[in-house]
C-alpha atoms as a PDB file:
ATOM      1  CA  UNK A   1       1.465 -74.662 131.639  1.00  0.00           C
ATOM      2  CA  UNK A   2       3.111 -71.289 130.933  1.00  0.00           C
ATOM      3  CA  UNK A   3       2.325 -69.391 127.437  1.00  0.00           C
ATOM      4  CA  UNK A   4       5.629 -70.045 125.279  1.00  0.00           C
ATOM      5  CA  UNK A   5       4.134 -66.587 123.205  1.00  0.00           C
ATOM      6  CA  UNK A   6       2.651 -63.628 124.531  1.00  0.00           C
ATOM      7  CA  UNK A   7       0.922 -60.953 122.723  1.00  0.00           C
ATOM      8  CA  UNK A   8       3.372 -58.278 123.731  1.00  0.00           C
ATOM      9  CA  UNK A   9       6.568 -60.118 122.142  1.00  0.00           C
ATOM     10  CA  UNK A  10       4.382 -62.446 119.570  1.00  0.00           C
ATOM     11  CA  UNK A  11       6.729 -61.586 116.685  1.00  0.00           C
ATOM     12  CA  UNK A  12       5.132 -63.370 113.648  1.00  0.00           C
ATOM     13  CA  UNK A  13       8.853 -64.574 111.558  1.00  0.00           C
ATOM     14  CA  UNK A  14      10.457 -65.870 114.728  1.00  0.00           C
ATOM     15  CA  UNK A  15       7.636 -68.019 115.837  1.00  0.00           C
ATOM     16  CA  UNK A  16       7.479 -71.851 115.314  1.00  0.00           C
ATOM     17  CA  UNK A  17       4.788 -71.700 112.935  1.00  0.00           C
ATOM     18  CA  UNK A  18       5.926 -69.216 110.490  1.00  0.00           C
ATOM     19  CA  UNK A  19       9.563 -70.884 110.512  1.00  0.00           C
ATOM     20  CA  UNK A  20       7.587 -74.482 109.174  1.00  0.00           C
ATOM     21  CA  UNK A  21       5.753 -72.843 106.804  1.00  0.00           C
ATOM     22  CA  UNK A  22       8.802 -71.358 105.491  1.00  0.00           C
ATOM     23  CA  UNK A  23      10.960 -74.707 105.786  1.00  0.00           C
ATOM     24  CA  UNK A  24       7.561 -76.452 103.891  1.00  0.00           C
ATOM     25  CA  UNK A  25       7.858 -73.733 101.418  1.00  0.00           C
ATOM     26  CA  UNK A  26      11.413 -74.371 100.687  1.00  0.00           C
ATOM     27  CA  UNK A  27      11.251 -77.931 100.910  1.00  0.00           C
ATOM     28  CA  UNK A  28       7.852 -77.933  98.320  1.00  0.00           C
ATOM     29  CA  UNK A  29       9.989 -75.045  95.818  1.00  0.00           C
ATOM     30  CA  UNK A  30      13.216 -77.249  95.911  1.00  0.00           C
ATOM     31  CA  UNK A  31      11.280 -80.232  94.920  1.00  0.00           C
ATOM     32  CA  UNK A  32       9.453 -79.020  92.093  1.00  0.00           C
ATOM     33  CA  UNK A  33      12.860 -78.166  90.993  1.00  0.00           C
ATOM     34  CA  UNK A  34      14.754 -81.412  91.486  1.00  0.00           C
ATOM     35  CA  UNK A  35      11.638 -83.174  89.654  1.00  0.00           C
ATOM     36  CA  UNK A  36      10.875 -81.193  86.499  1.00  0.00           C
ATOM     37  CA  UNK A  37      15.078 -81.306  85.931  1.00  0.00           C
ATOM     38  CA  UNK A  38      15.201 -85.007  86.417  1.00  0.00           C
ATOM     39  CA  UNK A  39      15.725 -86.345  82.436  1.00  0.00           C
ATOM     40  CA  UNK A  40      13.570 -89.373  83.761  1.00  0.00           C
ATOM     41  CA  UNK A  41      10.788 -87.350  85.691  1.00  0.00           C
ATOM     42  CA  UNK A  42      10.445 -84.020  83.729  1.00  0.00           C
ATOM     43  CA  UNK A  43       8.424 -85.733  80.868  1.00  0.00           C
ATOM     44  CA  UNK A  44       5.748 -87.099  83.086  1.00  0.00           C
ATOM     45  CA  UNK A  45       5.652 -83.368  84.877  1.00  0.00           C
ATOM     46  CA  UNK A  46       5.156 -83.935  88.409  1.00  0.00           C
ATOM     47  CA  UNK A  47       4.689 -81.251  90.981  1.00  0.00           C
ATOM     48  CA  UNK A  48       6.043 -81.541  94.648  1.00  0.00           C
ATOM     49  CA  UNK A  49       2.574 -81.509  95.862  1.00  0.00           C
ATOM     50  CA  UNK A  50       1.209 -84.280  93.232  1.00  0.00           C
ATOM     51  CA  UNK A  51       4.589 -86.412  94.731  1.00  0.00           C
ATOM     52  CA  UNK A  52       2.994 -85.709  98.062  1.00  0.00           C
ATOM     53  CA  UNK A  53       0.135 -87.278  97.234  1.00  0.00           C
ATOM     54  CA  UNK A  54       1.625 -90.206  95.527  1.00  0.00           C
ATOM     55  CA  UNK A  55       3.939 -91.333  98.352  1.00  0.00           C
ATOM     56  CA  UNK A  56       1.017 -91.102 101.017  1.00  0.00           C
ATOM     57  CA  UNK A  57      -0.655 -93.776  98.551  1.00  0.00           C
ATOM     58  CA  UNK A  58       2.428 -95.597  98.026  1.00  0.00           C
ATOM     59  CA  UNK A  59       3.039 -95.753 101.704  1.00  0.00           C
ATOM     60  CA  UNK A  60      -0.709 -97.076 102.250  1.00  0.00           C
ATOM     61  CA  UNK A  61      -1.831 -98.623  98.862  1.00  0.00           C
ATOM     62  CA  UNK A  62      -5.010 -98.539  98.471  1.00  0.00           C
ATOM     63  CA  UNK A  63      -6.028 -95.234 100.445  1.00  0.00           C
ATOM     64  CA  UNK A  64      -9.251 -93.333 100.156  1.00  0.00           C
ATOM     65  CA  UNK A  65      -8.950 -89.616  98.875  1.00  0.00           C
ATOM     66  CA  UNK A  66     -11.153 -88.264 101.635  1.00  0.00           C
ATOM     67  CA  UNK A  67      -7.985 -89.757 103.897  1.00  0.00           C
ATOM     68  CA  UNK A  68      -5.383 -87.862 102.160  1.00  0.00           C
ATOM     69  CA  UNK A  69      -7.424 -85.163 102.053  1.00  0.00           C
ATOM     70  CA  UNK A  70      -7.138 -85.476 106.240  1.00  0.00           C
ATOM     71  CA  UNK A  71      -3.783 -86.200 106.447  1.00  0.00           C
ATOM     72  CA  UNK A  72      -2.323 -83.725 104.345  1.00  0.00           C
ATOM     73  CA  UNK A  73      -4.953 -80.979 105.050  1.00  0.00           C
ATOM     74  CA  UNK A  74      -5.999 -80.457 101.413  1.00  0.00           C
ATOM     75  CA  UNK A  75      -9.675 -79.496 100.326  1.00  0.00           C
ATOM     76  CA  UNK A  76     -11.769 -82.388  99.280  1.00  0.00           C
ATOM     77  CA  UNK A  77     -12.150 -80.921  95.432  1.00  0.00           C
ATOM     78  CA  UNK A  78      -8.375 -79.413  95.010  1.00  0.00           C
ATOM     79  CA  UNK A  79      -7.623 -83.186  96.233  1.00  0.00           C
ATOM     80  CA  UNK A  80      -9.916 -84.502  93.114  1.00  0.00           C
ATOM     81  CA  UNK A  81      -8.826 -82.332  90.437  1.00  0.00           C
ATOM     82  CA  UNK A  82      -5.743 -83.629  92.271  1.00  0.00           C
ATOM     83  CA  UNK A  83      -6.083 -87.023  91.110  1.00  0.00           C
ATOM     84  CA  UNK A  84      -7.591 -86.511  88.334  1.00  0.00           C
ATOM     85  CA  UNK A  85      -3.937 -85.262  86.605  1.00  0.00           C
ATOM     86  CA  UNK A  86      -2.644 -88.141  88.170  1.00  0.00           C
ATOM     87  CA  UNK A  87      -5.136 -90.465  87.014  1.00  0.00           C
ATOM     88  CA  UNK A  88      -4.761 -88.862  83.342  1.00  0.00           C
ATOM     89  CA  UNK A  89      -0.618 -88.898  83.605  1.00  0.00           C
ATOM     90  CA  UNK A  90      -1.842 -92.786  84.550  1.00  0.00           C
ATOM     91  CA  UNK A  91       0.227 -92.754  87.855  1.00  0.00           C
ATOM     92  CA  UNK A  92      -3.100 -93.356  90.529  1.00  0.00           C
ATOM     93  CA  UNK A  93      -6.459 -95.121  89.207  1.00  0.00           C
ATOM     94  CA  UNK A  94      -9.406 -95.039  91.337  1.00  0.00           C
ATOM     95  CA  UNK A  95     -11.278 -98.219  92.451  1.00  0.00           C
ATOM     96  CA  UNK A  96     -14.325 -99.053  94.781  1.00  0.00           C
ATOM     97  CA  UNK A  97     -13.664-100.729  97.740  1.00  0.00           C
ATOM     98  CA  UNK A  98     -15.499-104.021  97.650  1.00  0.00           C
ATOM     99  CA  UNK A  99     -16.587-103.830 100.869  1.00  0.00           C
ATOM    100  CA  UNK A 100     -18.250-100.558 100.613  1.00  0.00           C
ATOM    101  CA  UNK A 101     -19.289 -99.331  97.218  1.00  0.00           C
ATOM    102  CA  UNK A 102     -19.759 -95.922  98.449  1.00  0.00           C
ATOM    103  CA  UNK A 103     -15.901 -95.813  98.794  1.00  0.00           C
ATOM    104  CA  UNK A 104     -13.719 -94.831  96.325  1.00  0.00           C
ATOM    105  CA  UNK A 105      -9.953 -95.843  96.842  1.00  0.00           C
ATOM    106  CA  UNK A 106      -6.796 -94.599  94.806  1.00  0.00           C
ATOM    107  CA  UNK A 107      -4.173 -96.549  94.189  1.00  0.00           C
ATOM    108  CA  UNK A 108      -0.739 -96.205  92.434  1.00  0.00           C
ATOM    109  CA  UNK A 109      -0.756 -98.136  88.613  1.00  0.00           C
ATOM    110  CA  UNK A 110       2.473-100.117  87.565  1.00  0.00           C
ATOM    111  CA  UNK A 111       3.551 -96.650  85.798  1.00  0.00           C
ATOM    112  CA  UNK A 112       2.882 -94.902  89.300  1.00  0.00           C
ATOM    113  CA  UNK A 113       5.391 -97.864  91.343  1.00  0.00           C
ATOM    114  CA  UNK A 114       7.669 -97.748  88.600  1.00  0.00           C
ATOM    115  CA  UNK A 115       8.286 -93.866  88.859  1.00  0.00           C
ATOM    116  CA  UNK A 116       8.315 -94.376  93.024  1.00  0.00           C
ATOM    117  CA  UNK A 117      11.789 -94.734  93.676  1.00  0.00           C
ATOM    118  CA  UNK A 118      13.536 -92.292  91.202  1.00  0.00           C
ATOM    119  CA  UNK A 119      10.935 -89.772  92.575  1.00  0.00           C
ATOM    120  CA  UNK A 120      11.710 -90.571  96.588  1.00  0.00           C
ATOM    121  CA  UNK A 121      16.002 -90.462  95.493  1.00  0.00           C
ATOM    122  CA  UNK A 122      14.354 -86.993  94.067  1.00  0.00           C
ATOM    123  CA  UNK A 123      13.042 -86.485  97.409  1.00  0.00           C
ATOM    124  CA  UNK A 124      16.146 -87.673  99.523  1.00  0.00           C
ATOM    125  CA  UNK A 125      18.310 -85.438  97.219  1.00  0.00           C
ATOM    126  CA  UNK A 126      16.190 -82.656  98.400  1.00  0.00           C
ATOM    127  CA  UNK A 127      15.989 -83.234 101.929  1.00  0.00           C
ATOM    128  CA  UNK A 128      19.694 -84.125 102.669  1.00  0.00           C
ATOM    129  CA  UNK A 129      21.202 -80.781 100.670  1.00  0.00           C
ATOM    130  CA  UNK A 130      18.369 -78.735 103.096  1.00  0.00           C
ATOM    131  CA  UNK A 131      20.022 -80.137 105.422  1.00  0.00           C
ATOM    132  CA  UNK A 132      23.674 -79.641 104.951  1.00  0.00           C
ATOM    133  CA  UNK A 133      24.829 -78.735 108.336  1.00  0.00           C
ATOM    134  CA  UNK A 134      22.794 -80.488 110.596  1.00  0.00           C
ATOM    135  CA  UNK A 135      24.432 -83.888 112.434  1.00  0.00           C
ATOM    136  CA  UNK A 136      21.879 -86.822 112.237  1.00  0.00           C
ATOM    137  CA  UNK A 137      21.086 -86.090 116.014  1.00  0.00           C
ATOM    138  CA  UNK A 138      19.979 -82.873 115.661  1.00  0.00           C
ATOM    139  CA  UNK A 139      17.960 -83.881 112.599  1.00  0.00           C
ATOM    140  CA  UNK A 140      16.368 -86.729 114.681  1.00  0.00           C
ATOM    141  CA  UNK A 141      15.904 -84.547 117.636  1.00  0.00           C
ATOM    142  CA  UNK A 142      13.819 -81.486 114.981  1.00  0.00           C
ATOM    143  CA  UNK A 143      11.827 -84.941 113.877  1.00  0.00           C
ATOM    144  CA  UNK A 144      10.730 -85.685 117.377  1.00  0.00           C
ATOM    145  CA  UNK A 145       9.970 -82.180 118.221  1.00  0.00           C
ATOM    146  CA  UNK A 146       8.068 -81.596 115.233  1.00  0.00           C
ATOM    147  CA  UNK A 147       5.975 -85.241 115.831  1.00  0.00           C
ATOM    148  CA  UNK A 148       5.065 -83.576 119.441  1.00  0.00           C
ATOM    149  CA  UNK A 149       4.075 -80.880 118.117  1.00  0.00           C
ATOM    150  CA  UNK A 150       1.103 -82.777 115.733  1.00  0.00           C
ATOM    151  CA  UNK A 151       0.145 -84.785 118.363  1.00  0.00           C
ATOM    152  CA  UNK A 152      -0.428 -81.678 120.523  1.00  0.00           C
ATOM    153  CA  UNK A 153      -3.061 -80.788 117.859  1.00  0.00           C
END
């Protein structure tokens, strides 16, 4: 396979990584924005990144922390102080899994559904004004490329 970078033109903004991190910073700064001016939302004072975590447990109710903690590469104790605000904002509760009582699973309360879908149209808002510009193709095509590129991990 031939090197897509070399060290003699490796120029750090241009590369594939540095361009994600920059569309994950955007996409993170614009959320925090669309959520804390939502009339509905801005009460409960939810961060992009505490969203983040509640629609990985929404999409897998229940789900273990140390799983998110994988999947989104956070660190194990950010990830409980984490859920701790959320458990104290009374979004997630924690409950042992009753087949192994070592295991600790979070899962979203009826506050933490019920605040679901305004925060995904929150979300969506976010996403499709990033967007502007792009056809659905080409935003399909980025989706692919981007799921190769995990799996390549």
């Amino acid at each position: 396979m031939n090197a897509i970078y070399t060290v003699e033109q490796y120029d750090p903004p241009k590369t594939v990584g540095y361009l994600v991190n920059r569309a994950r910073s955007e996409i993170i700064a614009a959320l925090d924005q669309e959520l804390s001016e939502d009339p509905e939302l801005a009460p409960l004072d939810i961060s992009a990144a505490q969203y983040i975590v509640l629609s990985s447990v929404w999409s897998r109710d229940p789900e273990s922390s140390t799983r998110i903690c994988r999947d989104l590469s956070y660190d194990p104790g950010a990830m409980t102080r984490m859920v701790d605000r959320l458990e104290a904002k009374g979004l997630l509760q924690r409950k042992r899994c009753p087949d192994d009582r070592r295991l600790v699973n979070v899962e979203l309360t009826e506050a933490g559904l019920a605040v679901m879908p305004k925060m995904r149209a929150c979300s969506v808002r976010v996403l499709n004004r990033l967007l502007r510009g792009f056809s659905a193709d080409e935003v399909h095509l980025l989706e692919r490329l981007l799921a190769r590129l995990v799996e390549n991990r």
